[in-house]
N, C-alpha and C. Protein backbone atom coordinates (compact mmCIF):
# COMPACT_ATOMS: atom_id res chain seq x y z
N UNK A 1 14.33 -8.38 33.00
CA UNK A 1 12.89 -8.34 32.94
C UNK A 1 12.47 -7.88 31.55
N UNK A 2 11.08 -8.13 31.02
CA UNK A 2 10.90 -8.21 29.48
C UNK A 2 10.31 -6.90 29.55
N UNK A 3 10.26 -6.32 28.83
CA UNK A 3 9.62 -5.13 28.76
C UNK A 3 7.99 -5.76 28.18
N UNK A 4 7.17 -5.14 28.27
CA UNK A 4 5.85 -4.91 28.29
C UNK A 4 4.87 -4.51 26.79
N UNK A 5 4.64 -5.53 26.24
CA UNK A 5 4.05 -5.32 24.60
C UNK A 5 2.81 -4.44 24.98
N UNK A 6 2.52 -2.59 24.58
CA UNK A 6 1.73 -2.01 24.75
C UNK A 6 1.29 -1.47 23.52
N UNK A 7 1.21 -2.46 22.47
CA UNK A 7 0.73 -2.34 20.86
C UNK A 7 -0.58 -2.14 20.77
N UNK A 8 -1.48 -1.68 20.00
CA UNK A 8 -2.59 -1.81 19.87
C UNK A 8 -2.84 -2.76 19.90
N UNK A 9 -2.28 -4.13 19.05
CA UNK A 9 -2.57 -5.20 18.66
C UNK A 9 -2.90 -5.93 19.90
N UNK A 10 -2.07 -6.08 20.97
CA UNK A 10 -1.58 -6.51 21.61
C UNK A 10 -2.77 -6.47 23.03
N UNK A 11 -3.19 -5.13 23.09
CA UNK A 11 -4.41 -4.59 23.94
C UNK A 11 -5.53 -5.26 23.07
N UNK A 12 -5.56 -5.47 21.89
CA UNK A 12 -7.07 -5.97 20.98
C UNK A 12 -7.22 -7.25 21.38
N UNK A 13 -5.75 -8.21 21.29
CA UNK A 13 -5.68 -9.49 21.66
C UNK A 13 -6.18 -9.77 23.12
N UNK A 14 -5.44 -9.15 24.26
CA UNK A 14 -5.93 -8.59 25.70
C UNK A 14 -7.20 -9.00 25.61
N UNK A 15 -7.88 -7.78 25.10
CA UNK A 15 -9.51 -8.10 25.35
C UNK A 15 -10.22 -8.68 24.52
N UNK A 16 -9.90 -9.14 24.07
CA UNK A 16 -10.34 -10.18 23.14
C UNK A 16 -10.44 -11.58 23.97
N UNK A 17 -9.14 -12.04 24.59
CA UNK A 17 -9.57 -13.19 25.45
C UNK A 17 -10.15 -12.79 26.79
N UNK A 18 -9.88 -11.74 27.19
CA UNK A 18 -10.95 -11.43 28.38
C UNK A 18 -12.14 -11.69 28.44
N UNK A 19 -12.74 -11.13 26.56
CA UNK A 19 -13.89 -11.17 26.12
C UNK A 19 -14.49 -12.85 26.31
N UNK A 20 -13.26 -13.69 26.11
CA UNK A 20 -14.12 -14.91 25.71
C UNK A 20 -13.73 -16.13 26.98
N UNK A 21 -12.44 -15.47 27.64
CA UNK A 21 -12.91 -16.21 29.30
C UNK A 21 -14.46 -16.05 29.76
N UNK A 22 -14.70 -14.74 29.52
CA UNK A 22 -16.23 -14.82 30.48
C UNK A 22 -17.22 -15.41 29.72
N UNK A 23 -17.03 -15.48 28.20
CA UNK A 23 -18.13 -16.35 27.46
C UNK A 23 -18.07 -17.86 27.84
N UNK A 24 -16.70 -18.42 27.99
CA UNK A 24 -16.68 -19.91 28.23
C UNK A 24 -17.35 -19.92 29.84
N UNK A 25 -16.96 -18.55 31.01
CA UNK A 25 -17.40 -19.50 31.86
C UNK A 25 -19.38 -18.82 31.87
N UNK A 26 -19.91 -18.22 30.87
CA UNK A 26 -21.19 -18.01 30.60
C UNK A 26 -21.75 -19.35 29.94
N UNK A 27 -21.12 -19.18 28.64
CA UNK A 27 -21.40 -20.58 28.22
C UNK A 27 -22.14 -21.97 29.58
N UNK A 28 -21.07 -22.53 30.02
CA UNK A 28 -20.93 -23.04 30.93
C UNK A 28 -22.12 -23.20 31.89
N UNK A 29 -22.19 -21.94 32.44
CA UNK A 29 -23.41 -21.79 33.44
C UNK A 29 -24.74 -21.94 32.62
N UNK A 30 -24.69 -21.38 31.87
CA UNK A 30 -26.00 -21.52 31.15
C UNK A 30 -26.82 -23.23 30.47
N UNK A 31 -25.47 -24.17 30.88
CA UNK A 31 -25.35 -25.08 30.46
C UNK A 31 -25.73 -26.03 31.78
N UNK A 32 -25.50 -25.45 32.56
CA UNK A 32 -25.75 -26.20 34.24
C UNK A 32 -24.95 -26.51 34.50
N UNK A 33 -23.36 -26.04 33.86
CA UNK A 33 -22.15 -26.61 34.67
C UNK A 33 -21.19 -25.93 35.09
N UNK A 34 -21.31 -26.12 36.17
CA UNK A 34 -20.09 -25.47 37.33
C UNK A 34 -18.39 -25.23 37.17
N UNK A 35 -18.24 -24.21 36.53
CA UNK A 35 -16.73 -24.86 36.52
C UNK A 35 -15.38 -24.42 37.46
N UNK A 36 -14.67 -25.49 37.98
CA UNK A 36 -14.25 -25.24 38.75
C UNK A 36 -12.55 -24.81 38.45
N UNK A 37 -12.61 -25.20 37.04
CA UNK A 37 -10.50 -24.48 36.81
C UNK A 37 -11.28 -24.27 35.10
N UNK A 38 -10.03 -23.66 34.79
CA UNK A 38 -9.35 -23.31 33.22
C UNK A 38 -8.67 -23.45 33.06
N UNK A 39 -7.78 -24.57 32.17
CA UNK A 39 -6.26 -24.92 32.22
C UNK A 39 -6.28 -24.47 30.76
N UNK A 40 -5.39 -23.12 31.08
CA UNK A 40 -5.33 -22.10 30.35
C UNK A 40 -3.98 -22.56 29.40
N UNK A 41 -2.72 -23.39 30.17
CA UNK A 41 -1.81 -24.05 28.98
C UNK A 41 -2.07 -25.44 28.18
N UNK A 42 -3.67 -25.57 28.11
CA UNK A 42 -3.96 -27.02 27.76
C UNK A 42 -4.62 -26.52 26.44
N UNK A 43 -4.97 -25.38 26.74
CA UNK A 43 -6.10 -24.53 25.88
C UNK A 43 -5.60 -23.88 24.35
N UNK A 44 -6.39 -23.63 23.34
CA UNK A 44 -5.92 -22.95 22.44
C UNK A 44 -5.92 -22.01 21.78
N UNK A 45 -6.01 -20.54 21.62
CA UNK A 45 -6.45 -19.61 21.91
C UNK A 45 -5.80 -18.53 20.73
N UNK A 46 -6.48 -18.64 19.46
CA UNK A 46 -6.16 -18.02 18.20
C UNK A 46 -6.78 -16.59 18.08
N UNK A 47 -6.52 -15.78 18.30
CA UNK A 47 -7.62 -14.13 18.47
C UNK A 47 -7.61 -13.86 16.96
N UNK A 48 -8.54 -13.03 16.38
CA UNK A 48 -9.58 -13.09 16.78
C UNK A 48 -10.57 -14.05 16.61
N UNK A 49 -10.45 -15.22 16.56
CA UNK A 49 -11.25 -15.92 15.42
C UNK A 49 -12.31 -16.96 16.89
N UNK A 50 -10.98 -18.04 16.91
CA UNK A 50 -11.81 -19.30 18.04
C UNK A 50 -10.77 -19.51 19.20
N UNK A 51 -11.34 -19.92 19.99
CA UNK A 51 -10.60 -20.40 21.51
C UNK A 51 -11.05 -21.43 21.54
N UNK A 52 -10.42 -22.45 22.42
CA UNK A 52 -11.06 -24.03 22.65
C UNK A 52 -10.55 -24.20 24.22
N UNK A 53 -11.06 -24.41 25.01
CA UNK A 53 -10.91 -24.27 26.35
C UNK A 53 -10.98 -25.51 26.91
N UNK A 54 -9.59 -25.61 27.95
CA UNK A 54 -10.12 -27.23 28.62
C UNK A 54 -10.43 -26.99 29.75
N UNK A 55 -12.02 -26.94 30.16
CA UNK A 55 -12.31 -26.57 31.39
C UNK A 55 -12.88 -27.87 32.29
N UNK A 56 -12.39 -27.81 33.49
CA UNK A 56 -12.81 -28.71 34.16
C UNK A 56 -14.14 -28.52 35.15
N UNK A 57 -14.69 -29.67 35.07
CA UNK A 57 -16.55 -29.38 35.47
C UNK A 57 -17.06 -29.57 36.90
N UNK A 58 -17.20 -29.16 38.08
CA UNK A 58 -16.95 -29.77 39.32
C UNK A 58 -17.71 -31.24 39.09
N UNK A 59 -18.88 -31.12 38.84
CA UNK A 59 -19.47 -32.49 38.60
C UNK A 59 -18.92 -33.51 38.40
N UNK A 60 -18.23 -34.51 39.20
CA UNK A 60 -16.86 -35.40 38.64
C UNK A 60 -15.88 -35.32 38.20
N UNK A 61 -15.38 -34.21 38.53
CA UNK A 61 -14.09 -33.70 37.92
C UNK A 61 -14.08 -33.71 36.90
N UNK A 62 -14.97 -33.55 35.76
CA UNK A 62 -15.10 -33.86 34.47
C UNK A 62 -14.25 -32.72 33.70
N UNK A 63 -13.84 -33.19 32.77
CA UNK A 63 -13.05 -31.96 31.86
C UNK A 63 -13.67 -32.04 30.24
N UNK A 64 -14.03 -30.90 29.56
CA UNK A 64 -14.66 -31.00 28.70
C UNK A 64 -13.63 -29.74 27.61
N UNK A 65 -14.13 -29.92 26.82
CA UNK A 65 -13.54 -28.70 25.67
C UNK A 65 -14.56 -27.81 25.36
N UNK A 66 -14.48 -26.38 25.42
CA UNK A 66 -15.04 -25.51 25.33
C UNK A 66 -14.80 -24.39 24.29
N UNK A 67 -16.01 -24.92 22.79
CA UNK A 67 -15.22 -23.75 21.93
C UNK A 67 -16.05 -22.44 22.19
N UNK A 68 -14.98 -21.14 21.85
CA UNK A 68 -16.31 -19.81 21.77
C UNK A 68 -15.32 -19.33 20.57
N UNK A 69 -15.48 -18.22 20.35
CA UNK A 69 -15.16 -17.19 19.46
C UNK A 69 -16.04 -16.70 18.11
N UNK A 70 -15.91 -16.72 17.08
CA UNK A 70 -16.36 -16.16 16.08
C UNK A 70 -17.20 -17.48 15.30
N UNK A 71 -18.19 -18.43 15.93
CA UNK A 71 -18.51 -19.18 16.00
C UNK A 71 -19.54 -19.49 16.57
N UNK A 72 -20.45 -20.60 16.53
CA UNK A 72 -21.23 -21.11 17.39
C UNK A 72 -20.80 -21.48 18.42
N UNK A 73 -21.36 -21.52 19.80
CA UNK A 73 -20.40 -22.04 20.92
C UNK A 73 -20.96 -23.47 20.95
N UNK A 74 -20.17 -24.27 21.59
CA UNK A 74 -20.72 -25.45 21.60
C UNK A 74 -19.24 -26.29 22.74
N UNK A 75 -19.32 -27.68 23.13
CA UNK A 75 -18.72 -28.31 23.94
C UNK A 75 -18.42 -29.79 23.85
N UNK A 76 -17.36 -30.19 24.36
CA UNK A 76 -17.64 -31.72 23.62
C UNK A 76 -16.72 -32.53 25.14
N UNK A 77 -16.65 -33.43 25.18
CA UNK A 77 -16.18 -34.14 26.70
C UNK A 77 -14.88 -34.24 26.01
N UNK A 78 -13.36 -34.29 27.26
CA UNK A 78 -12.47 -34.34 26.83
C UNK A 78 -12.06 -35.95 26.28
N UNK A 79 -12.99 -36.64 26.96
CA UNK A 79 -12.70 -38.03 26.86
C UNK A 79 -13.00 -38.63 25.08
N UNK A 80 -13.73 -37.51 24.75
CA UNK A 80 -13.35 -37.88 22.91
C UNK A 80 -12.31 -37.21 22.21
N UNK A 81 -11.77 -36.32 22.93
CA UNK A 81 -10.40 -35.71 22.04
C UNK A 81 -9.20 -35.36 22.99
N UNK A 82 -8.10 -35.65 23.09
CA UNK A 82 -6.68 -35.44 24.05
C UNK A 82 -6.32 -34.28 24.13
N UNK A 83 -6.88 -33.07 22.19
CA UNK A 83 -6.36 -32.09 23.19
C UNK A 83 -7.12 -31.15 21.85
N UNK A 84 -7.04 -29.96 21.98
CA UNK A 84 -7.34 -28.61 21.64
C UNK A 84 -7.84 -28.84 20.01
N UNK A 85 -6.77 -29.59 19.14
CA UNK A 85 -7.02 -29.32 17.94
C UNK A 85 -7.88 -30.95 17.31
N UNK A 86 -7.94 -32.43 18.41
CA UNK A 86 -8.60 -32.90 17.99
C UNK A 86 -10.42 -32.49 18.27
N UNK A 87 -10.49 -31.69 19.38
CA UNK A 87 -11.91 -30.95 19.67
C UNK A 87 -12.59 -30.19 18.53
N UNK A 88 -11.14 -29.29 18.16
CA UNK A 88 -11.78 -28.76 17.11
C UNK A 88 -12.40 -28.99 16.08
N UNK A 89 -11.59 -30.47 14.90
CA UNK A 89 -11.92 -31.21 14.46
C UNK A 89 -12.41 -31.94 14.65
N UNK A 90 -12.94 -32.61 15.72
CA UNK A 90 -14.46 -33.59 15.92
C UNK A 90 -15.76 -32.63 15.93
N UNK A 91 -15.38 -31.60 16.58
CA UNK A 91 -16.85 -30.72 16.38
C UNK A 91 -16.95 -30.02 14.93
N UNK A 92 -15.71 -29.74 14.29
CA UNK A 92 -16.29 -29.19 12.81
C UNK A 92 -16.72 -30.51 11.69
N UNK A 93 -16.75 -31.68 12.28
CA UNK A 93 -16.81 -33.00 11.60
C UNK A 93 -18.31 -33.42 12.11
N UNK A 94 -18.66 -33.08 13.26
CA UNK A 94 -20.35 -33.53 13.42
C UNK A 94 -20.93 -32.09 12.96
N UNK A 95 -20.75 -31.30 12.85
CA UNK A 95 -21.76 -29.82 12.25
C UNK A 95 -21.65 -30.24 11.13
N UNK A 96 -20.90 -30.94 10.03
CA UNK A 96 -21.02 -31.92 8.56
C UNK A 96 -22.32 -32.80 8.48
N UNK A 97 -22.53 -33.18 9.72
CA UNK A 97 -23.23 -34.46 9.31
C UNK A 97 -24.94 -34.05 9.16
C-alpha cells in the first residue's frame, strides 16, 4: 500500500481542485445545465492555473468541455474538440478573434 502524500503542496493541490469541481458544477447550473457525470480521467487538471472538464449534460447526454481556473470560465461542446487540450486551444483561438 502507498503511503499517503501529506505535503503542503499536496493539501494546496487537494483544495485547489475541490475548489474548482464545485466551480464547474456552479458554472454549469448557472448556465441551465444539469450535469449528470465528471469524467474526471478524460479531464485535465493543471493546479494552480486551469482545469478543463469533460462533463456530461443530462440534456441528451451531451458532453461538453468545461474550463475554470485562473481564467475566465467559459464552455465549448465536445463535439468540436476530442479531448482536453484541443478545448483548450479552440477556446484560446476564438477569445483572439
Amino acid at each position: 500500500m502507498a503511503a499517503e502524500d501529506h505535503s503542503p503542496e499536496n493539501a494546496k493541490e487537494k483544495e485547489w481542485l475541490q475548489k474548482e469541481y464545485a466551480n464547474v458544477l456552479s458554472y454549469c447550473s448557472r448556465n441551465a445545465m444539469r450535469v449528470s457525470n465528471i469524467i474526471q480521467q478524460e479531464s485535465a487538471i493543471l493546479p494552480p492555473i486551469v482545469a478543463v472538464w469533460l462533463v456530461e449534460i443530462q440534456e441528451n447526454a451531451q458532453q461538453i468541455w468545461v474550463i475554470t481556473g485562473d481564467i475566465p470560465y467559459d464552455h465549448i461542446t465536445s463535439k468540436c474538440a476530442k479531448n482536453a487540450r484541443e478545448a483548450l486551444n479552440l477556446e484560446s483561438s476564438v477569445d483572439r478573434l
